[in-house]
N, C-alpha and C. Protein backbone atom coordinates (compact mmCIF):
# COMPACT_ATOMS: atom_id res chain seq x y z
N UNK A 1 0.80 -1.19 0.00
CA UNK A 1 0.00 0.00 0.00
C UNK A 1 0.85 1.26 0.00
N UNK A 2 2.29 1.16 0.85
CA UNK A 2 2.97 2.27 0.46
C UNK A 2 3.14 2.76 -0.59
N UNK A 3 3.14 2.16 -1.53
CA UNK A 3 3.54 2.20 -3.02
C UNK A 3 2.67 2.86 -3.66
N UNK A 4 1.44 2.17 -3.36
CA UNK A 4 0.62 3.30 -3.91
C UNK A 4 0.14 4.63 -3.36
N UNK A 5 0.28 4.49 -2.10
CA UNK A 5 0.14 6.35 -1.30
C UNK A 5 1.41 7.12 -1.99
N UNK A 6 2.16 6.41 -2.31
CA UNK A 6 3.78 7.25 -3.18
C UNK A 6 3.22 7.58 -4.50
N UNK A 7 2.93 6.77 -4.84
CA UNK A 7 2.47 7.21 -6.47
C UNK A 7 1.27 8.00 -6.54
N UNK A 8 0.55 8.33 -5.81
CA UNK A 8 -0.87 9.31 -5.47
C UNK A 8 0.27 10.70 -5.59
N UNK A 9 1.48 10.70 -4.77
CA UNK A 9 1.69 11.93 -4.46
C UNK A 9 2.47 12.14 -5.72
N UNK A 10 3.35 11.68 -6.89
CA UNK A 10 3.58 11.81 -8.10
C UNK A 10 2.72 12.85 -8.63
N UNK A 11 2.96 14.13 -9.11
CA UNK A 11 2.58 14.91 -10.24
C UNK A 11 1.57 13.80 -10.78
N UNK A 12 0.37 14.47 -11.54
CA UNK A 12 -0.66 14.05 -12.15
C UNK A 12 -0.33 13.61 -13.53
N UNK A 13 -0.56 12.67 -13.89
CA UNK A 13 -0.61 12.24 -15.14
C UNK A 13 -1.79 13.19 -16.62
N UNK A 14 -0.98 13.41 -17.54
CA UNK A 14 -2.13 14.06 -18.85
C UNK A 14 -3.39 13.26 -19.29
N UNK A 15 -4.10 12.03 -18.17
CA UNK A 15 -5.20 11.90 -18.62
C UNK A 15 -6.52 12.78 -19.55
N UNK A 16 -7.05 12.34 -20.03
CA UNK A 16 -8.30 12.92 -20.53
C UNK A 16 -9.33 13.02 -19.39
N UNK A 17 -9.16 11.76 -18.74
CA UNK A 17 -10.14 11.77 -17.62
C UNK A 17 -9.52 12.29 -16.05
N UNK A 18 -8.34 13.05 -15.92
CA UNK A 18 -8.26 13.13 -14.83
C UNK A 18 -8.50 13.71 -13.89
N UNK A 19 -9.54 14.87 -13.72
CA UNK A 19 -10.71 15.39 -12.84
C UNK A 19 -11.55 13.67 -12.07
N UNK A 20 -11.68 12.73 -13.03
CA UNK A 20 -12.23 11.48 -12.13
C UNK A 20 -11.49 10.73 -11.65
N UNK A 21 -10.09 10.60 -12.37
CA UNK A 21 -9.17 10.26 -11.65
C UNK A 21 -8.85 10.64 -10.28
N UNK A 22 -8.73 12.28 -10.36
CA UNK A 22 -8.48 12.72 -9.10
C UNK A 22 -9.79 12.61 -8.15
N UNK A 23 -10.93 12.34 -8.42
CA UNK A 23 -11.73 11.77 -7.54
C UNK A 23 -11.80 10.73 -6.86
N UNK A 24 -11.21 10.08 -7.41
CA UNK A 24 -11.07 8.27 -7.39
C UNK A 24 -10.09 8.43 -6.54
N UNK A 25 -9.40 8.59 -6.21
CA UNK A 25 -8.05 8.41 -5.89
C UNK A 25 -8.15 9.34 -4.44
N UNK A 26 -8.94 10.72 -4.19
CA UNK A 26 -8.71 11.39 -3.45
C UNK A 26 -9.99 10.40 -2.64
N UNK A 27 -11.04 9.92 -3.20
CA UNK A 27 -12.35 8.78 -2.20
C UNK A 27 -11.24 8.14 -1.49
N UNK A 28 -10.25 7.23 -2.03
CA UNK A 28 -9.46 6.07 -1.41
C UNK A 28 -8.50 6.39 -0.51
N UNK A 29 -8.03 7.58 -0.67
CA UNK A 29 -6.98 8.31 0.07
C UNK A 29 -7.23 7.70 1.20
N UNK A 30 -8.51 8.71 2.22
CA UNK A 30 -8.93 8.51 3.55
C UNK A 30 -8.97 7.18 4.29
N UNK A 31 -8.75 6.30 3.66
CA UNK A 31 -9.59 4.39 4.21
C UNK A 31 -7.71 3.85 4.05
N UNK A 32 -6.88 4.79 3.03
CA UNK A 32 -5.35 4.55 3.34
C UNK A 32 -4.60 4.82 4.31
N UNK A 33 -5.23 6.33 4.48
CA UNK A 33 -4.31 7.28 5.35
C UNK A 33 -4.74 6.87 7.18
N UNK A 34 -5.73 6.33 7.61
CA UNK A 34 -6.18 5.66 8.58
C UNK A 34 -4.59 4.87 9.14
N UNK A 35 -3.95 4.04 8.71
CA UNK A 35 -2.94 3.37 8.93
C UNK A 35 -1.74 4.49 8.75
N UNK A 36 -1.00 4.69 10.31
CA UNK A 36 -0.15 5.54 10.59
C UNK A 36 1.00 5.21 9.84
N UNK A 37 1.33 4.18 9.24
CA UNK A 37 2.45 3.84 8.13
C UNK A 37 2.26 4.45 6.99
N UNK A 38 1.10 4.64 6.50
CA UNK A 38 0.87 5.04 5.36
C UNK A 38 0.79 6.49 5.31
N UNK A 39 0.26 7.05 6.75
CA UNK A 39 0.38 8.35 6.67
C UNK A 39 1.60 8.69 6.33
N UNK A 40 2.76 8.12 7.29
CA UNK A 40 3.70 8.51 7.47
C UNK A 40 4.64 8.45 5.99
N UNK A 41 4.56 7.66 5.49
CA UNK A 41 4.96 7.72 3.98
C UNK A 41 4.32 8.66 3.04
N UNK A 42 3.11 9.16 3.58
CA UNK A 42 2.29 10.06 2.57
C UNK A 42 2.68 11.28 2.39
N UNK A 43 3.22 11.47 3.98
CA UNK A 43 3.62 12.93 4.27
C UNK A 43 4.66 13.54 3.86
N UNK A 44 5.53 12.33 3.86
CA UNK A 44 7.14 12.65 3.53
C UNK A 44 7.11 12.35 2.15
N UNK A 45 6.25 11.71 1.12
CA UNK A 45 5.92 11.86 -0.13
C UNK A 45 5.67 13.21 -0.48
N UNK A 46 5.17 14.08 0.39
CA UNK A 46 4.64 14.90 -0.26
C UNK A 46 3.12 14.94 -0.47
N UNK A 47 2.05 14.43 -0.39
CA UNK A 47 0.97 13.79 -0.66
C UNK A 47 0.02 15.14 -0.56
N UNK A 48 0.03 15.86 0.60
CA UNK A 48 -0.49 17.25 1.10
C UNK A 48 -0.10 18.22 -0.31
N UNK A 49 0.57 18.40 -1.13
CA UNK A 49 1.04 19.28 -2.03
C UNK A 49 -0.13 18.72 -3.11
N UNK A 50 0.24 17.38 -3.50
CA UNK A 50 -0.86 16.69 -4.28
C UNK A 50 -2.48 17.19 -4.01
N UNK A 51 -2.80 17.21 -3.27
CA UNK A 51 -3.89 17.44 -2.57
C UNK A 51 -4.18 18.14 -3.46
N UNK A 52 -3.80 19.36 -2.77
CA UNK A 52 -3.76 21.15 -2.83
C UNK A 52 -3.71 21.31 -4.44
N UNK A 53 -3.03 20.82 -4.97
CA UNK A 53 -2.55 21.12 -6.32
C UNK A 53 -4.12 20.79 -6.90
N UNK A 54 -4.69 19.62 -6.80
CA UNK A 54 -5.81 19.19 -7.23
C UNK A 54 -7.25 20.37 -7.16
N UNK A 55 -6.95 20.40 -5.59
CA UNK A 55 -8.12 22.00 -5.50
C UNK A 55 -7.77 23.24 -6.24
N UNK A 56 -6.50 23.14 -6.57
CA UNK A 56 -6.17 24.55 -7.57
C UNK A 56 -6.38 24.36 -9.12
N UNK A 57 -6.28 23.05 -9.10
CA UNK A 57 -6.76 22.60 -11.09
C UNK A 57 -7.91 22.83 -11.11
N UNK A 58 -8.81 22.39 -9.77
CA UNK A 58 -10.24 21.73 -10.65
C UNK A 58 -10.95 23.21 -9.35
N UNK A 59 -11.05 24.34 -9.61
CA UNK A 59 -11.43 25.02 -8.26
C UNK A 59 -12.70 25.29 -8.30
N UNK A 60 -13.70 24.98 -9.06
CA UNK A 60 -14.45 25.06 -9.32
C UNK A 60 -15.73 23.89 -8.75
N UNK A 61 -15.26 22.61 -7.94
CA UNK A 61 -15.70 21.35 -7.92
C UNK A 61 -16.06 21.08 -6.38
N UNK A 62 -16.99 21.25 -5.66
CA UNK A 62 -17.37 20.35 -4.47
C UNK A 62 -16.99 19.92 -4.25
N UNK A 63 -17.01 18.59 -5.21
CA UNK A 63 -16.98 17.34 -4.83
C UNK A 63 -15.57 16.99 -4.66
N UNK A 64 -14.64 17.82 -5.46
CA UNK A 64 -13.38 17.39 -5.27
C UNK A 64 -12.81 18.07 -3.96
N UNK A 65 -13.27 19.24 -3.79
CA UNK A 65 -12.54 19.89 -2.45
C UNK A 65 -13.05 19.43 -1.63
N UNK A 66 -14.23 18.49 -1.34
CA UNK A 66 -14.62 17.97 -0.30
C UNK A 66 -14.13 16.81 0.04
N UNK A 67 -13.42 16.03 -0.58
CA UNK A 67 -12.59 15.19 -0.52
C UNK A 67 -11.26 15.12 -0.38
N UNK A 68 -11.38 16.10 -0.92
CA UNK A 68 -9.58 16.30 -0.65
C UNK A 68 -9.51 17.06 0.79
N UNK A 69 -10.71 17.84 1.39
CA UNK A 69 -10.67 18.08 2.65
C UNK A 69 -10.39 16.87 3.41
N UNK A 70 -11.18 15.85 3.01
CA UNK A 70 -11.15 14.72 4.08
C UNK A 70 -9.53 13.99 4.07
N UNK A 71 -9.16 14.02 3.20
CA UNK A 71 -7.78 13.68 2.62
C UNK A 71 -7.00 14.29 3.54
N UNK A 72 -6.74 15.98 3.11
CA UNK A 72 -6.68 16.68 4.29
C UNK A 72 -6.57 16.77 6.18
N UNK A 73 -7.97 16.63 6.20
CA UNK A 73 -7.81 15.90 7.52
C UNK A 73 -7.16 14.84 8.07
N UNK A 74 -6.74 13.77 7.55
CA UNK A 74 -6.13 12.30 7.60
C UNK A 74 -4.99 13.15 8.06
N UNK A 75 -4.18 13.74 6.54
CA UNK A 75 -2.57 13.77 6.77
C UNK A 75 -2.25 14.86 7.50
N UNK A 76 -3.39 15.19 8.12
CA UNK A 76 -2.97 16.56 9.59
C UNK A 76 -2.89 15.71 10.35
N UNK A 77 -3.53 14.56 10.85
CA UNK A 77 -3.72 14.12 11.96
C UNK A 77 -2.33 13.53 12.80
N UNK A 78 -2.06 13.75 13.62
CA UNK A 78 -1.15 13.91 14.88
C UNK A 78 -0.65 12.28 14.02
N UNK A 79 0.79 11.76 14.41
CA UNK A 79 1.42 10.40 14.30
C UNK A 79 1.38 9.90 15.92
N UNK A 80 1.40 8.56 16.07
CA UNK A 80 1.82 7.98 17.76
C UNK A 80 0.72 8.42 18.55
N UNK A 81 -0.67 9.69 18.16
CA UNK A 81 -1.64 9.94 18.97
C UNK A 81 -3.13 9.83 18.91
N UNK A 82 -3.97 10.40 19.59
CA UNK A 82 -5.51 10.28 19.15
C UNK A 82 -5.31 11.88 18.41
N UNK A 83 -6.77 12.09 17.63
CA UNK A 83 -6.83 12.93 16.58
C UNK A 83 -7.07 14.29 18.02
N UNK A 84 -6.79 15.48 17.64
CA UNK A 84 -6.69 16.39 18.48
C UNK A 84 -5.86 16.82 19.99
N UNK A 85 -4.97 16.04 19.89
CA UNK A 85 -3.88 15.69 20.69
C UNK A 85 -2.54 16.26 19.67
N UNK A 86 -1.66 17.18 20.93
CA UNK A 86 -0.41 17.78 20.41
C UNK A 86 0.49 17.61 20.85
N UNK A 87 1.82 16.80 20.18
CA UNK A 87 2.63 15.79 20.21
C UNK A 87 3.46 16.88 19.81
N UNK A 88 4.90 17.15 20.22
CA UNK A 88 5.52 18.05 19.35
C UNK A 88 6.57 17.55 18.58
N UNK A 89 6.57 15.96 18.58
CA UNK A 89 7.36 14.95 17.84
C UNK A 89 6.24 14.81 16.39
N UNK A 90 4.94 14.90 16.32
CA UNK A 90 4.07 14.32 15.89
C UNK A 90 3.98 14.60 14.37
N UNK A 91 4.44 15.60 13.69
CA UNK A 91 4.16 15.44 12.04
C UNK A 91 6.11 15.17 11.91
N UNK A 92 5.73 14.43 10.47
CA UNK A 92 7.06 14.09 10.33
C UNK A 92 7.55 15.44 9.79
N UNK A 93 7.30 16.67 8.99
CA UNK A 93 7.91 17.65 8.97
C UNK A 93 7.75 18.55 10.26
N UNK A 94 8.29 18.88 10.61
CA UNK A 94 7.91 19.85 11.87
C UNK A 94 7.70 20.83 11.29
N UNK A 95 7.74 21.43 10.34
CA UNK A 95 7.07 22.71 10.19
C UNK A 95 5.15 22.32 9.63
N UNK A 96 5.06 21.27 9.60
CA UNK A 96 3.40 20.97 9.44
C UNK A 96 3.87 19.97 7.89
N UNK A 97 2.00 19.89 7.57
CA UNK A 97 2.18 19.28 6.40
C UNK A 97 2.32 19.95 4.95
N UNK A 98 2.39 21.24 5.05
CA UNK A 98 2.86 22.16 4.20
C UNK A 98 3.76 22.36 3.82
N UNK A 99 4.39 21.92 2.34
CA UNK A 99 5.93 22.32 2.13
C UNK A 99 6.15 23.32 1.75
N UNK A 100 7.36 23.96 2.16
CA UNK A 100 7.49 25.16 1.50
C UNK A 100 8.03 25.13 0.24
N UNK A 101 8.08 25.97 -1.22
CA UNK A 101 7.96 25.70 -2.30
C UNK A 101 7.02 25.21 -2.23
N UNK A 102 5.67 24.67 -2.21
CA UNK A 102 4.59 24.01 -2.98
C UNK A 102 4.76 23.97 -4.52
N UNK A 103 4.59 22.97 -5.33
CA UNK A 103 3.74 23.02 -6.46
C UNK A 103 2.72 23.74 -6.82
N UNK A 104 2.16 24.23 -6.01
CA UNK A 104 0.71 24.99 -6.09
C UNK A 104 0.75 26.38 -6.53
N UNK A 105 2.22 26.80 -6.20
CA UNK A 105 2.77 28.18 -6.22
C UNK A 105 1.62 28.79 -4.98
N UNK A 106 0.66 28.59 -4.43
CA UNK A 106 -0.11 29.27 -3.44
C UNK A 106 0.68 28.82 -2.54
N UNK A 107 0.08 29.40 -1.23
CA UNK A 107 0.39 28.63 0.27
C UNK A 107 -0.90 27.90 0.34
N UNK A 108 -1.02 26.52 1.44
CA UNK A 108 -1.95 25.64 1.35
C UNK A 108 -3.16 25.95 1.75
N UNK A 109 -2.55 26.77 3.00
CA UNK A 109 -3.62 27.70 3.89
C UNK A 109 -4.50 28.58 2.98
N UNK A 110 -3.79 29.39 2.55
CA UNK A 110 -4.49 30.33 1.14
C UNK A 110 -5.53 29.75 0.50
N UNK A 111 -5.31 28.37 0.25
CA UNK A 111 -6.25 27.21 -0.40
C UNK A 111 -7.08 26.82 0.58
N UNK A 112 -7.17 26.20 1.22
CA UNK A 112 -8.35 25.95 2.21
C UNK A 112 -9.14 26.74 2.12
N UNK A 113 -8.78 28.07 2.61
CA UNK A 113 -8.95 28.81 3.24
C UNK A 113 -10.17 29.80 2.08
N UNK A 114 -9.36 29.77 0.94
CA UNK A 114 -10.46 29.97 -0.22
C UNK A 114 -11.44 29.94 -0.44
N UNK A 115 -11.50 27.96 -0.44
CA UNK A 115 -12.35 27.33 -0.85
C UNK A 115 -13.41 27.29 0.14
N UNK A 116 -13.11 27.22 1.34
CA UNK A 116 -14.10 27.52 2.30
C UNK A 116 -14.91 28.37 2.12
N UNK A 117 -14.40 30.00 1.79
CA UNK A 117 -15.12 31.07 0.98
C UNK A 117 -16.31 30.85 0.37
N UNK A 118 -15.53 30.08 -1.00
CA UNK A 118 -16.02 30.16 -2.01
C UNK A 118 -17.70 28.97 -1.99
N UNK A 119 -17.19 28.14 -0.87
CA UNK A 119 -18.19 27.03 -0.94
C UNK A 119 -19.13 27.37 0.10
N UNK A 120 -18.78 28.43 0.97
CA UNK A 120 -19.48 28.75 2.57
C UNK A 120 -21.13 27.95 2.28
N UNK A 121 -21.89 27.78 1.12
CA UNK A 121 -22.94 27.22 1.53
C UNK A 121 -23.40 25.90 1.23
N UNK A 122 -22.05 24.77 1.16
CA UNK A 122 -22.47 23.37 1.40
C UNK A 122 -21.78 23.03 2.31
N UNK A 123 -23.03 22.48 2.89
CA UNK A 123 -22.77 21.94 4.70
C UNK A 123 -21.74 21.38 4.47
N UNK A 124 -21.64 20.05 3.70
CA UNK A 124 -21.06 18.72 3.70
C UNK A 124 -19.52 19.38 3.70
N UNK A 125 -19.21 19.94 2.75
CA UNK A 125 -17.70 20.89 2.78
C UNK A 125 -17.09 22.12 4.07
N UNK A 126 -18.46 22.25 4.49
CA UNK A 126 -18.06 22.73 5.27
C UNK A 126 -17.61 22.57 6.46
N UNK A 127 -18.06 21.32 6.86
CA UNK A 127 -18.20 20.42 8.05
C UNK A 127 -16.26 19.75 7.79
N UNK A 128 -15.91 19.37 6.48
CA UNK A 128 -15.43 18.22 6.27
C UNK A 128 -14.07 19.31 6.48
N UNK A 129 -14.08 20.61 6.03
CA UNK A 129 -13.40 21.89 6.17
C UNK A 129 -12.85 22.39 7.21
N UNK A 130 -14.02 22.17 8.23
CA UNK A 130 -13.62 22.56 9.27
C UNK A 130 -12.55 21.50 10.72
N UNK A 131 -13.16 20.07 9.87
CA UNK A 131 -12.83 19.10 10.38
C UNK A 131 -11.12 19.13 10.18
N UNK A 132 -11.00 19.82 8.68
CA UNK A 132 -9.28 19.37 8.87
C UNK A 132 -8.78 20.54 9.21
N UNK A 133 -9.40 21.70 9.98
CA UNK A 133 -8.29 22.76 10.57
C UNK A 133 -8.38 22.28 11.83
N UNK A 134 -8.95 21.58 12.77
CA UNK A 134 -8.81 20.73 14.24
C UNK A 134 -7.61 20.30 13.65
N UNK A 135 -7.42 19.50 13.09
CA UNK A 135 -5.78 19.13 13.26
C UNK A 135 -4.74 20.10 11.94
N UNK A 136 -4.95 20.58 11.18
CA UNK A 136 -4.13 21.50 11.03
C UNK A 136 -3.67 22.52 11.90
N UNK A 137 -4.43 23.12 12.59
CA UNK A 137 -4.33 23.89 13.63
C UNK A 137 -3.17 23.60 15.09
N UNK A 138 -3.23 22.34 15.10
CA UNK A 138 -2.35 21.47 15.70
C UNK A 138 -0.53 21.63 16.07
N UNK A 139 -0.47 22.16 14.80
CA UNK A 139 1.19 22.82 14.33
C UNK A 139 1.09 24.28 14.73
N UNK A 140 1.79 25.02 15.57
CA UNK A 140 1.78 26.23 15.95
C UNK A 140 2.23 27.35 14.76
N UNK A 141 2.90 26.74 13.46
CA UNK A 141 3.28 27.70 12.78
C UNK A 141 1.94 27.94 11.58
N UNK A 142 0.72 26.44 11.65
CA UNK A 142 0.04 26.95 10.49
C UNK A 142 -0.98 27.41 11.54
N UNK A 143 -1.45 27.25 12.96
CA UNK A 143 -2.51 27.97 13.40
C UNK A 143 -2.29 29.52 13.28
N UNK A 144 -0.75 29.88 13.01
CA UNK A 144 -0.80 31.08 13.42
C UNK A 144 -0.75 32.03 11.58
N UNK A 145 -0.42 31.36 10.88
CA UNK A 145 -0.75 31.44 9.58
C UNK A 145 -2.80 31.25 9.21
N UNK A 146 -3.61 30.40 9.89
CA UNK A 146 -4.81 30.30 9.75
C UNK A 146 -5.50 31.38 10.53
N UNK A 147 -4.78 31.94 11.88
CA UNK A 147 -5.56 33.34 11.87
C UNK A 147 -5.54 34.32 11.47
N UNK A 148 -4.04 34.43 11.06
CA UNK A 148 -3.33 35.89 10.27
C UNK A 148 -4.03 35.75 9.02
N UNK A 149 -4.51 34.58 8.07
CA UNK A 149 -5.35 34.96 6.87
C UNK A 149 -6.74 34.66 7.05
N UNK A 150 -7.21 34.57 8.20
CA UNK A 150 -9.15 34.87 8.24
C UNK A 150 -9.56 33.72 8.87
N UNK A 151 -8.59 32.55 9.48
CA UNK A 151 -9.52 31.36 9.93
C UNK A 151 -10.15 31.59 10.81
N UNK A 152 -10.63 32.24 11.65
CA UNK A 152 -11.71 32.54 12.70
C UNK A 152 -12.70 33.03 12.02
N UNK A 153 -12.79 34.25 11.12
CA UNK A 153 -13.91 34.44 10.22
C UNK A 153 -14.40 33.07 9.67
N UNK A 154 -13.52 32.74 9.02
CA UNK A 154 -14.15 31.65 8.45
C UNK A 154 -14.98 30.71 8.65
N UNK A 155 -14.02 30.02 9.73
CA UNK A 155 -15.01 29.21 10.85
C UNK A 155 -16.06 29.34 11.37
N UNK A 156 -15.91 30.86 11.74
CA UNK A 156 -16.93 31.69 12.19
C UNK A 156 -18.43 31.46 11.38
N UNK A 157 -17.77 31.36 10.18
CA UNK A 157 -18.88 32.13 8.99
C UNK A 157 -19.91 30.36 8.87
N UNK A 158 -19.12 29.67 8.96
CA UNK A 158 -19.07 28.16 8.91
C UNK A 158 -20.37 27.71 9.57
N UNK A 159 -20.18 28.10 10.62
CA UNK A 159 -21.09 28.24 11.86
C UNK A 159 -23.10 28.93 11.82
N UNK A 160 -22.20 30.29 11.45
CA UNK A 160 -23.17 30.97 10.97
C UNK A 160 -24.20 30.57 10.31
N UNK A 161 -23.61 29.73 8.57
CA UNK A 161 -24.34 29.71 7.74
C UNK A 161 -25.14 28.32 7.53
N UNK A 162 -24.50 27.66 8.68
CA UNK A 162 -25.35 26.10 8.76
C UNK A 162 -25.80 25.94 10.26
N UNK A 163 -26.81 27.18 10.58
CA UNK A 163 -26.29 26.99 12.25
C UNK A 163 -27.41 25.36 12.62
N UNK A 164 -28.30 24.63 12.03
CA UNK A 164 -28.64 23.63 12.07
C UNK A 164 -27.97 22.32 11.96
N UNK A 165 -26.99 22.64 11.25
CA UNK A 165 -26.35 21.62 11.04
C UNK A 165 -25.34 20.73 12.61
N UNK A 166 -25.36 19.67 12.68
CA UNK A 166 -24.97 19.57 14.37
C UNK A 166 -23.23 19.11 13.85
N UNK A 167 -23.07 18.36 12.91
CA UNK A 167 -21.21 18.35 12.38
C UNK A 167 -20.72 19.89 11.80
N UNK A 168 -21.29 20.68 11.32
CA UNK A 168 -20.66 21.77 11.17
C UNK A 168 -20.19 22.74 12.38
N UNK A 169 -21.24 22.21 13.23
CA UNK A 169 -21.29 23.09 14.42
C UNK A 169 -20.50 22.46 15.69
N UNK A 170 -20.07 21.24 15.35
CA UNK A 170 -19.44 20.19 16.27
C UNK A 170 -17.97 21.04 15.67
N UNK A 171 -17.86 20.10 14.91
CA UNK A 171 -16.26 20.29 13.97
C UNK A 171 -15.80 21.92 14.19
N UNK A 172 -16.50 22.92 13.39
CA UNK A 172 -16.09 24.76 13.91
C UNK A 172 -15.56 24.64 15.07
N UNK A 173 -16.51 24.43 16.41
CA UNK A 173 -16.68 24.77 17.71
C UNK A 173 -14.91 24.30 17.99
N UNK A 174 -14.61 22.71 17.38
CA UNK A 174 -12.64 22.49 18.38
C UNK A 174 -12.33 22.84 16.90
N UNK A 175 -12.42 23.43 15.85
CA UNK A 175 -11.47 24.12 15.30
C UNK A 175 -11.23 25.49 15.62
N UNK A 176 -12.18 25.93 16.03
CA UNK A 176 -12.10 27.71 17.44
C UNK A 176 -11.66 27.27 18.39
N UNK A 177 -11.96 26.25 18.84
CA UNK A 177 -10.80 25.87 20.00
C UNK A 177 -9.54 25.82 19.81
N UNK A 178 -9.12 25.05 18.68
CA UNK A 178 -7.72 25.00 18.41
C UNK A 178 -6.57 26.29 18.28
N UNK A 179 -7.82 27.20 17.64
CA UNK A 179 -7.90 28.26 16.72
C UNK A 179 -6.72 29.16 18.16
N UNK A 180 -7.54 29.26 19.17
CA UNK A 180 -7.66 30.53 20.05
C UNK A 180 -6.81 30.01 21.35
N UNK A 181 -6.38 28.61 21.52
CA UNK A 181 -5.79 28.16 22.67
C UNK A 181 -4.21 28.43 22.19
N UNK A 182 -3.42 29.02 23.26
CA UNK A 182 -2.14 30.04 22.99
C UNK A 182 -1.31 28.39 22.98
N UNK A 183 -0.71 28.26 22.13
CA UNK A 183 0.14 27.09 22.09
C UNK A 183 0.88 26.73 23.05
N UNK A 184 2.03 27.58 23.43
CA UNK A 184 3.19 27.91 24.40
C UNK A 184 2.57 27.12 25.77
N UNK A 185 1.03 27.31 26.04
CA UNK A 185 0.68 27.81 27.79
C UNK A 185 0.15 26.11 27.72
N UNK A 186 -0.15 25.22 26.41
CA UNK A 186 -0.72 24.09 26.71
C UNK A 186 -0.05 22.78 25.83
N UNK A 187 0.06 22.11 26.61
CA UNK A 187 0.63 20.71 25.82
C UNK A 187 -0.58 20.01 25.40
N UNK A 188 -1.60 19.80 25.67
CA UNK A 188 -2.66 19.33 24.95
C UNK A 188 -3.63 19.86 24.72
N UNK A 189 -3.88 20.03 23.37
CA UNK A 189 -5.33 20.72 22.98
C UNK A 189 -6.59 19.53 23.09
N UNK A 190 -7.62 20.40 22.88
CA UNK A 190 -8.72 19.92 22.86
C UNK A 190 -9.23 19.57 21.18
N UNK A 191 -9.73 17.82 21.51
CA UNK A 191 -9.85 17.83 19.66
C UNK A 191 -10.90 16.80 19.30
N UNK A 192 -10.51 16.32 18.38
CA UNK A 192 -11.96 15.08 18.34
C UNK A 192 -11.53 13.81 17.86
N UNK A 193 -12.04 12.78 18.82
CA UNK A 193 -11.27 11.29 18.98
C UNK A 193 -12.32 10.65 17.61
C-alpha cells in the first residue's frame, strides 16, 4: 500500500479523464491514510502538495474539495496519537504538512482557506473543512498562519451559515478551539477522537 500512497503523491498524469481520476483516488486516500504507516509515507511523499494542487486545477468542484478536505484531515492528523492531541514529535515535517515551495505556487492555507469562501454554503464541505483545521491547527506555525489569513472568520462564517447543522457546528466549535488556545501555555489541545 505504500507504493501506492507514493504514487498518489507523483505529479498528475495528462489523462483525458483526470478530474475522475483525481476523484477516485482522493475517495481512497482517507480508508489509506487511517494506517499511521501510510500516513507517514504520505507525508514525507509529499501527498499534502498533491492534494492542494488538485483544488487549484479543478477550483471550481465540491466534490473534489470535499474530498480532498477529508484527505486533508487524515494527513494533519497527529502520528503515535488520538486525533486532536499535540505531540511536538508528531508530524514528520515539523514545520506541518505544508511544504514550502509548494507546487501549487499558493500557500496551502491560502487554499483551504479559499475554498471555504467560495463554498461557505455546502454543509457537507463545510463540516469536512472545518474538520481538517482541528488538526491542522495542531502545528503552531500553520494555526498562526490560519488566523493571520481569516480562519476565525471563516469558521466563524461556517457556523453561521449552517447553524442547524450539528457536524458543522461540532467540527467549527474544536477548530475555534484549536484556533484561540495560545500554544506555548498548553501541551494538549482539545480535539476530536
Amino acid at each position: 500500500m505504500s507504493f501506492f500512497v507514493s504514487k498518489i503523491a507523483d505529479p498528475p498524469l495528462p489523462f483525458v479523464y483526470l478530474f475522475n481520476l483525481q476523484i477516485m483516488c482522493l475517495k481512497c486516500l482517507p480508508y489509506l491514510l487511517e494506517d499511521e504507516s501510510q500516513r507517514t509515507t504520505a507525508q514525507r511523499a509529499g501527498l499534502t502538495d498533491s492534494v492542494l494542487r488538485a483544488m487549484v486545477l479543478f477550483p471550481d468542484s465540491i466534490e473534489l474539495h470535499t474530498v480532498a478536505f477529508h484527505t486533508l484531515v487524515l494527513l494533519a492528523r497527529p502520528l503515535g496519537g488520538n486525533e486532536g492531541m499535540l505531540f511536538h514529535t508528531a508530524m514528520v515535517n515539523t514545520r506541518g504538512i505544508f511544504n514550502n515551495g509548494s507546487n501549487c505556487s499558493k500557500n496551502g492555507i491560502v487554499i483551504m482557506l479559499d475554498s471555504m469562501r467560495r463554498f461557505a454554503q455546502d454543509e457537507i464541505l463545510q463540516a469536512m473543512s472545518c474538520w481538517s483545521l482541528v488538526n491542522v491547527a495542531l502545528t503552531p506555525l500553520q494555526k498562526s498562519m490560519l488566523v493571520k489569513l481569516g480562519g476565525l472568520t471563516v469558521t466563524a462564517n461556517a457556523m453561521l451559515q449552517h447553524p442547524y447543522n450539528a457536524e458543522v457546528q461540532f467540527r467549527a466549535l474544536f477548530a475555534l478551539i484549536n484556533l484561540v488556545i495560545p500554544c506555548k501555555s498548553l501541551r494538549i489541545v482539545v480535539g476530536l477522537v
